[in-house]
C-alpha atoms as a PDB file:
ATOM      1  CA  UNK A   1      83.163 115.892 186.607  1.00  0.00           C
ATOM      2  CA  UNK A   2      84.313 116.916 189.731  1.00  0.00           C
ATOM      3  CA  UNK A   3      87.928 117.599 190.579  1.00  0.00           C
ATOM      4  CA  UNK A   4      90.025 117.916 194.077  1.00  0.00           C
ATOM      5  CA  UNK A   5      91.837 121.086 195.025  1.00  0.00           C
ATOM      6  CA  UNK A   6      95.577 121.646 195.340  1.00  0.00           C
ATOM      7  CA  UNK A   7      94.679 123.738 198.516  1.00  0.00           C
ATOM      8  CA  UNK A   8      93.728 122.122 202.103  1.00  0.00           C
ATOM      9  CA  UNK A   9      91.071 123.837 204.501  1.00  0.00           C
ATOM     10  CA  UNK A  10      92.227 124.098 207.870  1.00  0.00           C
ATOM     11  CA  UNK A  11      90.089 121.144 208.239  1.00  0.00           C
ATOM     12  CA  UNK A  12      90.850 119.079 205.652  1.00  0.00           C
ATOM     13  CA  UNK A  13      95.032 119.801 206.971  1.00  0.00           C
ATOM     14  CA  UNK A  14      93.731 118.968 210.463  1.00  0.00           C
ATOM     15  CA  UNK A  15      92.305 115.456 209.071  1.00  0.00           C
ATOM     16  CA  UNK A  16      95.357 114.375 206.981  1.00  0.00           C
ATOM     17  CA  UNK A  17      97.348 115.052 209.753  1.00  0.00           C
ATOM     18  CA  UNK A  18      95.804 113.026 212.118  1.00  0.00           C
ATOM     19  CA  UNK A  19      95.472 109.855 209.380  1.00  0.00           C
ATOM     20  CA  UNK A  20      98.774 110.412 209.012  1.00  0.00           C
ATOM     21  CA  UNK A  21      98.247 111.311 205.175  1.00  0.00           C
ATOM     22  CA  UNK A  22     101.981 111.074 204.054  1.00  0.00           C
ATOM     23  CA  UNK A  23     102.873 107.938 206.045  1.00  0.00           C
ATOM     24  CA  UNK A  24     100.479 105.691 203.603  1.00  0.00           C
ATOM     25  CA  UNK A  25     101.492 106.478 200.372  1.00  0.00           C
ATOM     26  CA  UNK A  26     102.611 103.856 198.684  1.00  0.00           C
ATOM     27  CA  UNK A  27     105.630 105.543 197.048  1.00  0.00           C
ATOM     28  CA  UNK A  28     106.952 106.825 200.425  1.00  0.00           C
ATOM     29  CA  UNK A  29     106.507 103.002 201.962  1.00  0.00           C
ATOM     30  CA  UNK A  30     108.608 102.600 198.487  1.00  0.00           C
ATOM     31  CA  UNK A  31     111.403 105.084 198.963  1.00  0.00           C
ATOM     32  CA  UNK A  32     111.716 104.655 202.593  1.00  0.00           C
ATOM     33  CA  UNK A  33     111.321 101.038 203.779  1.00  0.00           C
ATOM     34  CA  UNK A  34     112.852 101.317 206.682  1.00  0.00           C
ATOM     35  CA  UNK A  35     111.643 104.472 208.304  1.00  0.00           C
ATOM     36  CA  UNK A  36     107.974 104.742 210.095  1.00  0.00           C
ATOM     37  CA  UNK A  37     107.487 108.508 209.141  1.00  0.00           C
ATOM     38  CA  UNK A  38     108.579 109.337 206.248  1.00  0.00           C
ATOM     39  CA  UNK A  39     109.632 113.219 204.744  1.00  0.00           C
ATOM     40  CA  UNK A  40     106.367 114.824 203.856  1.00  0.00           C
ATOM     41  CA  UNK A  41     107.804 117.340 202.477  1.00  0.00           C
ATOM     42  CA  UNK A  42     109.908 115.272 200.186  1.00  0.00           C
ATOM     43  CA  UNK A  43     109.896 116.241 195.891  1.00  0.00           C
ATOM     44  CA  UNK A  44     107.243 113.853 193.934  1.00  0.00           C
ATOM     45  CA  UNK A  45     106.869 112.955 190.376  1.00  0.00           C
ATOM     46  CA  UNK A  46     103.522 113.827 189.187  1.00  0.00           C
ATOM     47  CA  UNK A  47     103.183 110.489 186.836  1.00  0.00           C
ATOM     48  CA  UNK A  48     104.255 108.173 189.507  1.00  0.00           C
ATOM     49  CA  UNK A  49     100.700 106.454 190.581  1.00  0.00           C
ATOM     50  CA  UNK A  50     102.225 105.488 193.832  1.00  0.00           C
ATOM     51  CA  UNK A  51     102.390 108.762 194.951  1.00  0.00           C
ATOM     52  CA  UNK A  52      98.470 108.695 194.543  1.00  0.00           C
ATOM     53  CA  UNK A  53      97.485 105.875 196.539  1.00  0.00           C
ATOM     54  CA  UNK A  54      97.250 105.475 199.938  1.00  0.00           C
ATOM     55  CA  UNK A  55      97.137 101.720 202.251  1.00  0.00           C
ATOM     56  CA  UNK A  56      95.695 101.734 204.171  1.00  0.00           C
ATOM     57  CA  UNK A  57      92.860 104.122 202.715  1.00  0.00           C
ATOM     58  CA  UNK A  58      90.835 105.807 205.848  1.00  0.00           C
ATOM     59  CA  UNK A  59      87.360 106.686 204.805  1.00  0.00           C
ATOM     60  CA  UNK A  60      85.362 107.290 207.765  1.00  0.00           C
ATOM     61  CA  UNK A  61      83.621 110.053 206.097  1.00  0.00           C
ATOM     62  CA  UNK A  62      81.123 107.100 205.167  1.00  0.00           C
ATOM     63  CA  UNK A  63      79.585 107.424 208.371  1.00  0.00           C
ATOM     64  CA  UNK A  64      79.715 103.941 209.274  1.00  0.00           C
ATOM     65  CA  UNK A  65      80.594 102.373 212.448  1.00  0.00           C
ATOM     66  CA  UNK A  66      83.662 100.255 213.498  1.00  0.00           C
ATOM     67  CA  UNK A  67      81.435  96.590 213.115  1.00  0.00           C
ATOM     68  CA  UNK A  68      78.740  97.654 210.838  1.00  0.00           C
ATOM     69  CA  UNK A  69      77.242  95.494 208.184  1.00  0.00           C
ATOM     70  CA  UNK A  70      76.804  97.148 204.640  1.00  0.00           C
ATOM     71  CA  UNK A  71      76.864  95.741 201.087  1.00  0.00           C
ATOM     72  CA  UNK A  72      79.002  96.347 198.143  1.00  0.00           C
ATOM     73  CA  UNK A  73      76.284  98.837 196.640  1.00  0.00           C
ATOM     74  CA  UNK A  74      75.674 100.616 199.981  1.00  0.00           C
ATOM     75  CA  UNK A  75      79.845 100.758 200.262  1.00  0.00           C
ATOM     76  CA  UNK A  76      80.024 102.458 196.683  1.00  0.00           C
ATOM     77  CA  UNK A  77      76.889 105.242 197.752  1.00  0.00           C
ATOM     78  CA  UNK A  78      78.437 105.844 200.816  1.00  0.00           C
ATOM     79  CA  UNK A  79      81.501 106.943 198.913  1.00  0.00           C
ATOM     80  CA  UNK A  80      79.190 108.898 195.721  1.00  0.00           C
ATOM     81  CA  UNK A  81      77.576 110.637 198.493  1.00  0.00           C
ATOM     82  CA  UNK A  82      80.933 111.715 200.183  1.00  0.00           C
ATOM     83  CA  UNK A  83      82.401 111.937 196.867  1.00  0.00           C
ATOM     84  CA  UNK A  84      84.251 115.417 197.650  1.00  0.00           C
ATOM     85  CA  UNK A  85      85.631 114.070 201.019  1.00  0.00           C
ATOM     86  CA  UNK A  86      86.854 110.764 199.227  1.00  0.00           C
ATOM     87  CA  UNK A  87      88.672 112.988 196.394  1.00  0.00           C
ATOM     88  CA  UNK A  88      90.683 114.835 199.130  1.00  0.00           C
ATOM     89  CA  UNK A  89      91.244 111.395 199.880  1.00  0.00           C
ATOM     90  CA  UNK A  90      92.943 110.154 196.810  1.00  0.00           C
ATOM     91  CA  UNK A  91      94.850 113.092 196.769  1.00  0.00           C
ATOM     92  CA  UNK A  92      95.651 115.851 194.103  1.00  0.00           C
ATOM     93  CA  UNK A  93      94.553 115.999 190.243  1.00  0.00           C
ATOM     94  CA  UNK A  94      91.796 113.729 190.560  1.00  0.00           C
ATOM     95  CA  UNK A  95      88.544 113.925 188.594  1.00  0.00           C
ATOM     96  CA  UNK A  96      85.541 111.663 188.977  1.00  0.00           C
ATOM     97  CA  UNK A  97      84.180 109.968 185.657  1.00  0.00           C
ATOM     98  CA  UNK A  98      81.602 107.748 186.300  1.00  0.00           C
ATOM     99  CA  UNK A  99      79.984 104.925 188.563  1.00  0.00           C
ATOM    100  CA  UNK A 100      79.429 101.466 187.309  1.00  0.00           C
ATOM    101  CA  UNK A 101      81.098 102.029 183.919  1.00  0.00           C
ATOM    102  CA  UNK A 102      79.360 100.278 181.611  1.00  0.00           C
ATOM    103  CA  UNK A 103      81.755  98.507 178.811  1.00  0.00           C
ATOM    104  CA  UNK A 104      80.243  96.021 176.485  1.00  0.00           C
ATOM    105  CA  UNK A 105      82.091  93.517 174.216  1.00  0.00           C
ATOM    106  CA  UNK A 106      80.963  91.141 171.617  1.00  0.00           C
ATOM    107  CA  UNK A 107      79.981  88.299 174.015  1.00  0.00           C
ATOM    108  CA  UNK A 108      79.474  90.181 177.368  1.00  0.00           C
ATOM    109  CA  UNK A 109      78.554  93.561 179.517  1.00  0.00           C
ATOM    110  CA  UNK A 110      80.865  94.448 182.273  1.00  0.00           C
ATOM    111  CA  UNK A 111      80.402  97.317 185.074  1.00  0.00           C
ATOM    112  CA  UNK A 112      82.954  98.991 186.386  1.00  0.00           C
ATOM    113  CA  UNK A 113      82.323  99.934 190.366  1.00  0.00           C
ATOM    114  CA  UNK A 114      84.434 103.761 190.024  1.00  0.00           C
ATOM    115  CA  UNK A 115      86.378 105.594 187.028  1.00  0.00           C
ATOM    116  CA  UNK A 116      88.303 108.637 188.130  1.00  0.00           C
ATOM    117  CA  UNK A 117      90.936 110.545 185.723  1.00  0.00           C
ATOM    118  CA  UNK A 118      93.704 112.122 187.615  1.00  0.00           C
ATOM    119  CA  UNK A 119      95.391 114.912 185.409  1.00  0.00           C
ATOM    120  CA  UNK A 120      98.865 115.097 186.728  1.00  0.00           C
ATOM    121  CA  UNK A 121      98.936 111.183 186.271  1.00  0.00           C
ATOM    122  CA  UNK A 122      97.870 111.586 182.632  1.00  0.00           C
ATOM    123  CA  UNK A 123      95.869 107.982 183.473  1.00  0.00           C
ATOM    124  CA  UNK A 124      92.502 106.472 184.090  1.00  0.00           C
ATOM    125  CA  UNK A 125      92.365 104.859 187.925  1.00  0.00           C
ATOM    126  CA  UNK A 126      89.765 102.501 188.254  1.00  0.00           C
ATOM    127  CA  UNK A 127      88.452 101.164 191.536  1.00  0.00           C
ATOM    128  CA  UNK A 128      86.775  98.145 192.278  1.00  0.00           C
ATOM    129  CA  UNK A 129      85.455  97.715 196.027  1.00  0.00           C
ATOM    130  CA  UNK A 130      84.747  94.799 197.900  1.00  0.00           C
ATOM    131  CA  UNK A 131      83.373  94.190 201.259  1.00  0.00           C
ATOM    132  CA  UNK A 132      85.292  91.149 201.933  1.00  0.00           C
ATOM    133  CA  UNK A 133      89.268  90.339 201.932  1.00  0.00           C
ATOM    134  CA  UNK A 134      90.326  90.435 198.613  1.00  0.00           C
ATOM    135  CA  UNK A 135      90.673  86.829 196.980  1.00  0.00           C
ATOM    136  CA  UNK A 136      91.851  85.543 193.379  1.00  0.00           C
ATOM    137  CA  UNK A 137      88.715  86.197 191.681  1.00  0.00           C
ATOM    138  CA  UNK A 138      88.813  90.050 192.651  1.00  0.00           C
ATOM    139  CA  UNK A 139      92.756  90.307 191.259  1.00  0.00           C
ATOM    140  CA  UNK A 140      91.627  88.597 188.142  1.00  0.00           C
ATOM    141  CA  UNK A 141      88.393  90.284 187.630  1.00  0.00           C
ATOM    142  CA  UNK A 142      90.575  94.149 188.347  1.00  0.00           C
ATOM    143  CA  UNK A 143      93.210  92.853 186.303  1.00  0.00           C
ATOM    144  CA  UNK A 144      90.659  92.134 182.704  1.00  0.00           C
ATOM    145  CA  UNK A 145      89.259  95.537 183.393  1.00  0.00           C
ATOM    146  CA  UNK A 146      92.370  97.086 183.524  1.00  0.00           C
ATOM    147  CA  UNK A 147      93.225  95.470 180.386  1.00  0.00           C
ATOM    148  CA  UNK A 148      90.106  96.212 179.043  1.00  0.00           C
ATOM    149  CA  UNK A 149      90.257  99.312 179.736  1.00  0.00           C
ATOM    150  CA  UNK A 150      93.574 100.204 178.156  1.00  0.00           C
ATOM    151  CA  UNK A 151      92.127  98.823 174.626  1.00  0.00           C
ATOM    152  CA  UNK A 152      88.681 100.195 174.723  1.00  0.00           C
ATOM    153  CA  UNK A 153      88.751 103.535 176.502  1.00  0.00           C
ATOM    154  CA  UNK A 154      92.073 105.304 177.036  1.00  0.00           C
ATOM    155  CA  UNK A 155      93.233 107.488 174.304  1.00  0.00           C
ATOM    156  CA  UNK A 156      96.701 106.856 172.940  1.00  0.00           C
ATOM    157  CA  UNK A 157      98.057 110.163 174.670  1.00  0.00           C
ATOM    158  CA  UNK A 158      97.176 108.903 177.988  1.00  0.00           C
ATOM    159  CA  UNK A 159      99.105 106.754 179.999  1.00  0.00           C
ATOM    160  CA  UNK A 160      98.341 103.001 181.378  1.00  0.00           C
ATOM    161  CA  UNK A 161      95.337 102.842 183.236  1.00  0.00           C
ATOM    162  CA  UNK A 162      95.859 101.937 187.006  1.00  0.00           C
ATOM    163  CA  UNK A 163      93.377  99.377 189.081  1.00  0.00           C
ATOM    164  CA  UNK A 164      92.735  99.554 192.523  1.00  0.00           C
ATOM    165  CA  UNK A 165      91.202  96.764 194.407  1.00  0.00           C
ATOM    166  CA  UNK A 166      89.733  98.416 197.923  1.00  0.00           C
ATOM    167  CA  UNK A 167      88.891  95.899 200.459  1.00  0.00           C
ATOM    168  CA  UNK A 168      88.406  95.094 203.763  1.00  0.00           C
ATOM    169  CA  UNK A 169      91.640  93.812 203.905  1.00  0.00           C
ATOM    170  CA  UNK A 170      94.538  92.702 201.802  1.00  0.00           C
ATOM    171  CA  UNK A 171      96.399  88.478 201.776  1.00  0.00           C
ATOM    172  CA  UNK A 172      99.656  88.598 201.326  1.00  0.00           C
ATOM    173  CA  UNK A 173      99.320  84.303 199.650  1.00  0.00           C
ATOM    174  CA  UNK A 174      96.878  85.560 196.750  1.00  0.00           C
ATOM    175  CA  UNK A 175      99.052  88.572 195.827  1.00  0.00           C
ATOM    176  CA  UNK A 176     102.251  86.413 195.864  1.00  0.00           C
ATOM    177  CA  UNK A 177     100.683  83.899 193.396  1.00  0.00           C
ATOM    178  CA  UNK A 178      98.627  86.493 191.559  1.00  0.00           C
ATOM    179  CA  UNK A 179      99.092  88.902 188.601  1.00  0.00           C
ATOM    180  CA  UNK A 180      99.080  91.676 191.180  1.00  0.00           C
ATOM    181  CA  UNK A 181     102.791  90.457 191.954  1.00  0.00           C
ATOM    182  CA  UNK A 182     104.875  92.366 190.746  1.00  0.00           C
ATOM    183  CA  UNK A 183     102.509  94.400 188.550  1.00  0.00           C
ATOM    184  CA  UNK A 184     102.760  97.987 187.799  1.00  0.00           C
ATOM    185  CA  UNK A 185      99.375  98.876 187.227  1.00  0.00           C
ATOM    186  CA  UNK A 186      97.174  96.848 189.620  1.00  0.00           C
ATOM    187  CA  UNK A 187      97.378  97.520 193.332  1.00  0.00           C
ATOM    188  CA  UNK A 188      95.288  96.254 196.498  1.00  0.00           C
ATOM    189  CA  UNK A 189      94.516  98.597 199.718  1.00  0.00           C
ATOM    190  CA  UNK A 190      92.713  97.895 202.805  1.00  0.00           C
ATOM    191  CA  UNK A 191      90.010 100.732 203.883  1.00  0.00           C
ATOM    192  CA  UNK A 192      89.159 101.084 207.117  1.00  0.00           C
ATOM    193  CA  UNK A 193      85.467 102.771 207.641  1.00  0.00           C
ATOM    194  CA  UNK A 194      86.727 104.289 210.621  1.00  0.00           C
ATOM    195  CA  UNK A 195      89.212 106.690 212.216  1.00  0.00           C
ATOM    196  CA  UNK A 196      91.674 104.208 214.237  1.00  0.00           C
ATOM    197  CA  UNK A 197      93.809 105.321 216.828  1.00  0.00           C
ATOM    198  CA  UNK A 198      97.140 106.685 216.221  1.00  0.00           C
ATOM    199  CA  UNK A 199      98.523 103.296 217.317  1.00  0.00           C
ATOM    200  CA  UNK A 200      95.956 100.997 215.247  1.00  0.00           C
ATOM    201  CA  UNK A 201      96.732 103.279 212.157  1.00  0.00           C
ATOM    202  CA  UNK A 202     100.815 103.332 212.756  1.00  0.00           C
ATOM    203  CA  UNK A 203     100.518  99.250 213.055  1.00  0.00           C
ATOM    204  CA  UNK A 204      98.333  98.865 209.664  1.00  0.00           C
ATOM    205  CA  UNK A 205     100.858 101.676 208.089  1.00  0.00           C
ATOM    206  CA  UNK A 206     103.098  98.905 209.113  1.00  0.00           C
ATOM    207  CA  UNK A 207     101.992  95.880 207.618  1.00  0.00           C
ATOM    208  CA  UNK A 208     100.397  97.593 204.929  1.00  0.00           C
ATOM    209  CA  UNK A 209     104.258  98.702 204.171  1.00  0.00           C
ATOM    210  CA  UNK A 210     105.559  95.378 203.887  1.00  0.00           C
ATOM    211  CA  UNK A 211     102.466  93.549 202.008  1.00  0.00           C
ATOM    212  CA  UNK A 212     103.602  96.461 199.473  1.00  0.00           C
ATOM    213  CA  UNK A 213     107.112  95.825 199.297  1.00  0.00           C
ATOM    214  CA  UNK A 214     106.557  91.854 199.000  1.00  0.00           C
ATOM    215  CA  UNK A 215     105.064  92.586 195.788  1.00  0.00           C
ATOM    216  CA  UNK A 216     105.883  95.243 194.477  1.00  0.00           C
ATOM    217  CA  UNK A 217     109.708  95.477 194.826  1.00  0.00           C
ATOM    218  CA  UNK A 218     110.865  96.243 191.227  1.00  0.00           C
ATOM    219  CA  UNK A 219     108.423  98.982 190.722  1.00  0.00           C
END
């Protein structure tokens, strides 16, 4: 199990500050939806998942280029291989669990893409990556192992388990008519397999900002 650091190398400092770290957590898009940069400097509940996850996520540690091709299974060894770089990402108090989770029921086997634990959270956060925009069947599918996971896996101490959908990019129609509307413990974020310019990341920061607040306003 492998765990991130509460300390930043000069490089790692030099990296968040350029991907403009702060600016796409959720929580801050949350508490300040008017302002572009927010305080990054500003107090944080540890058991508020929304101070944990970034959109857009920038993860061009990967190695890929700007228009490569790649499949789901190449996308999800890219990120095993980087696996200490794409911790850092996540942010603090997170602990990797396992890849393709197996979880079998009376009728079926499902596989979960990634299972980290994230300590200050007190709560599984399971991701599920696609290499397409997300669409109804990927909400639904995140959503049952979310659920799933809550009733087969967590123990009672810990708190609800929190689904992340990563995809190419996010549609603000299927969250509006989805269960991620409104939903506390399922969340979409675009990730972006490359380092976009200031300009490119401050516009997805953006937009990214409001798809957030459309739909999750009573968080």
């Amino acid at each position: 199990m492998q765990a991130s650091e509460d300390m930043w190398s000069v490089k790692t400092l030099d990296r968040n500050i350029n991907s403009q770290y702060y600016e796409r957590r959720l929580a801050e898009q949350r508490k300040h939806p008017k302002e572009v940069l927010p305080n990054a400097i500003a107090p944080y509940k540890e058991s508020d998942p929304l101070e944990y996850i970034k959109n857009p996520t920038v993860a061009e540690f990967m190695g890929f280029q700007r228009d490569t091709k790649y499949s789901e299974s190449e996308l999800e060894q890219a990120l095993i291989d980087n696996l200490e770089k794409f911790i850092l990402e996540l942010g603090r108090g997170f602990a990797f669990v396992e890849r393709q989770q197996h979880i079998t029921t009376e009728l079926d086997d499902f596989y979960i893409d990634l299972v980290f634990y994230n300590f200050r959270m007190k709560r599984f956060v399971i991701f599920e990556l696609k290499t397409h925009r997300m669409n109804h069947g990927d909400v639904g599918q995140l959503d049952m192992y979310v659920r799933m996971y809550d009733d087969l896996m967590k123990d009672p101490d810990d708190n609800p388990t929190i689904g992340v959908l990563l995809c190419t990019d996010t549609d603000y129609t299927i969250a509006k008519y989805s269960v991620l509307n409104d939903s506390n413990q399922l969340f979409a974020a675009k990730y972006m397999t490359y380092m976009p310019t200031k300009e490119e990341l401050r516009r997805e920061i953006e937009r990214q900002k409001q798809f957030f607040l459309d739909h999750h306003k009573d968080n």
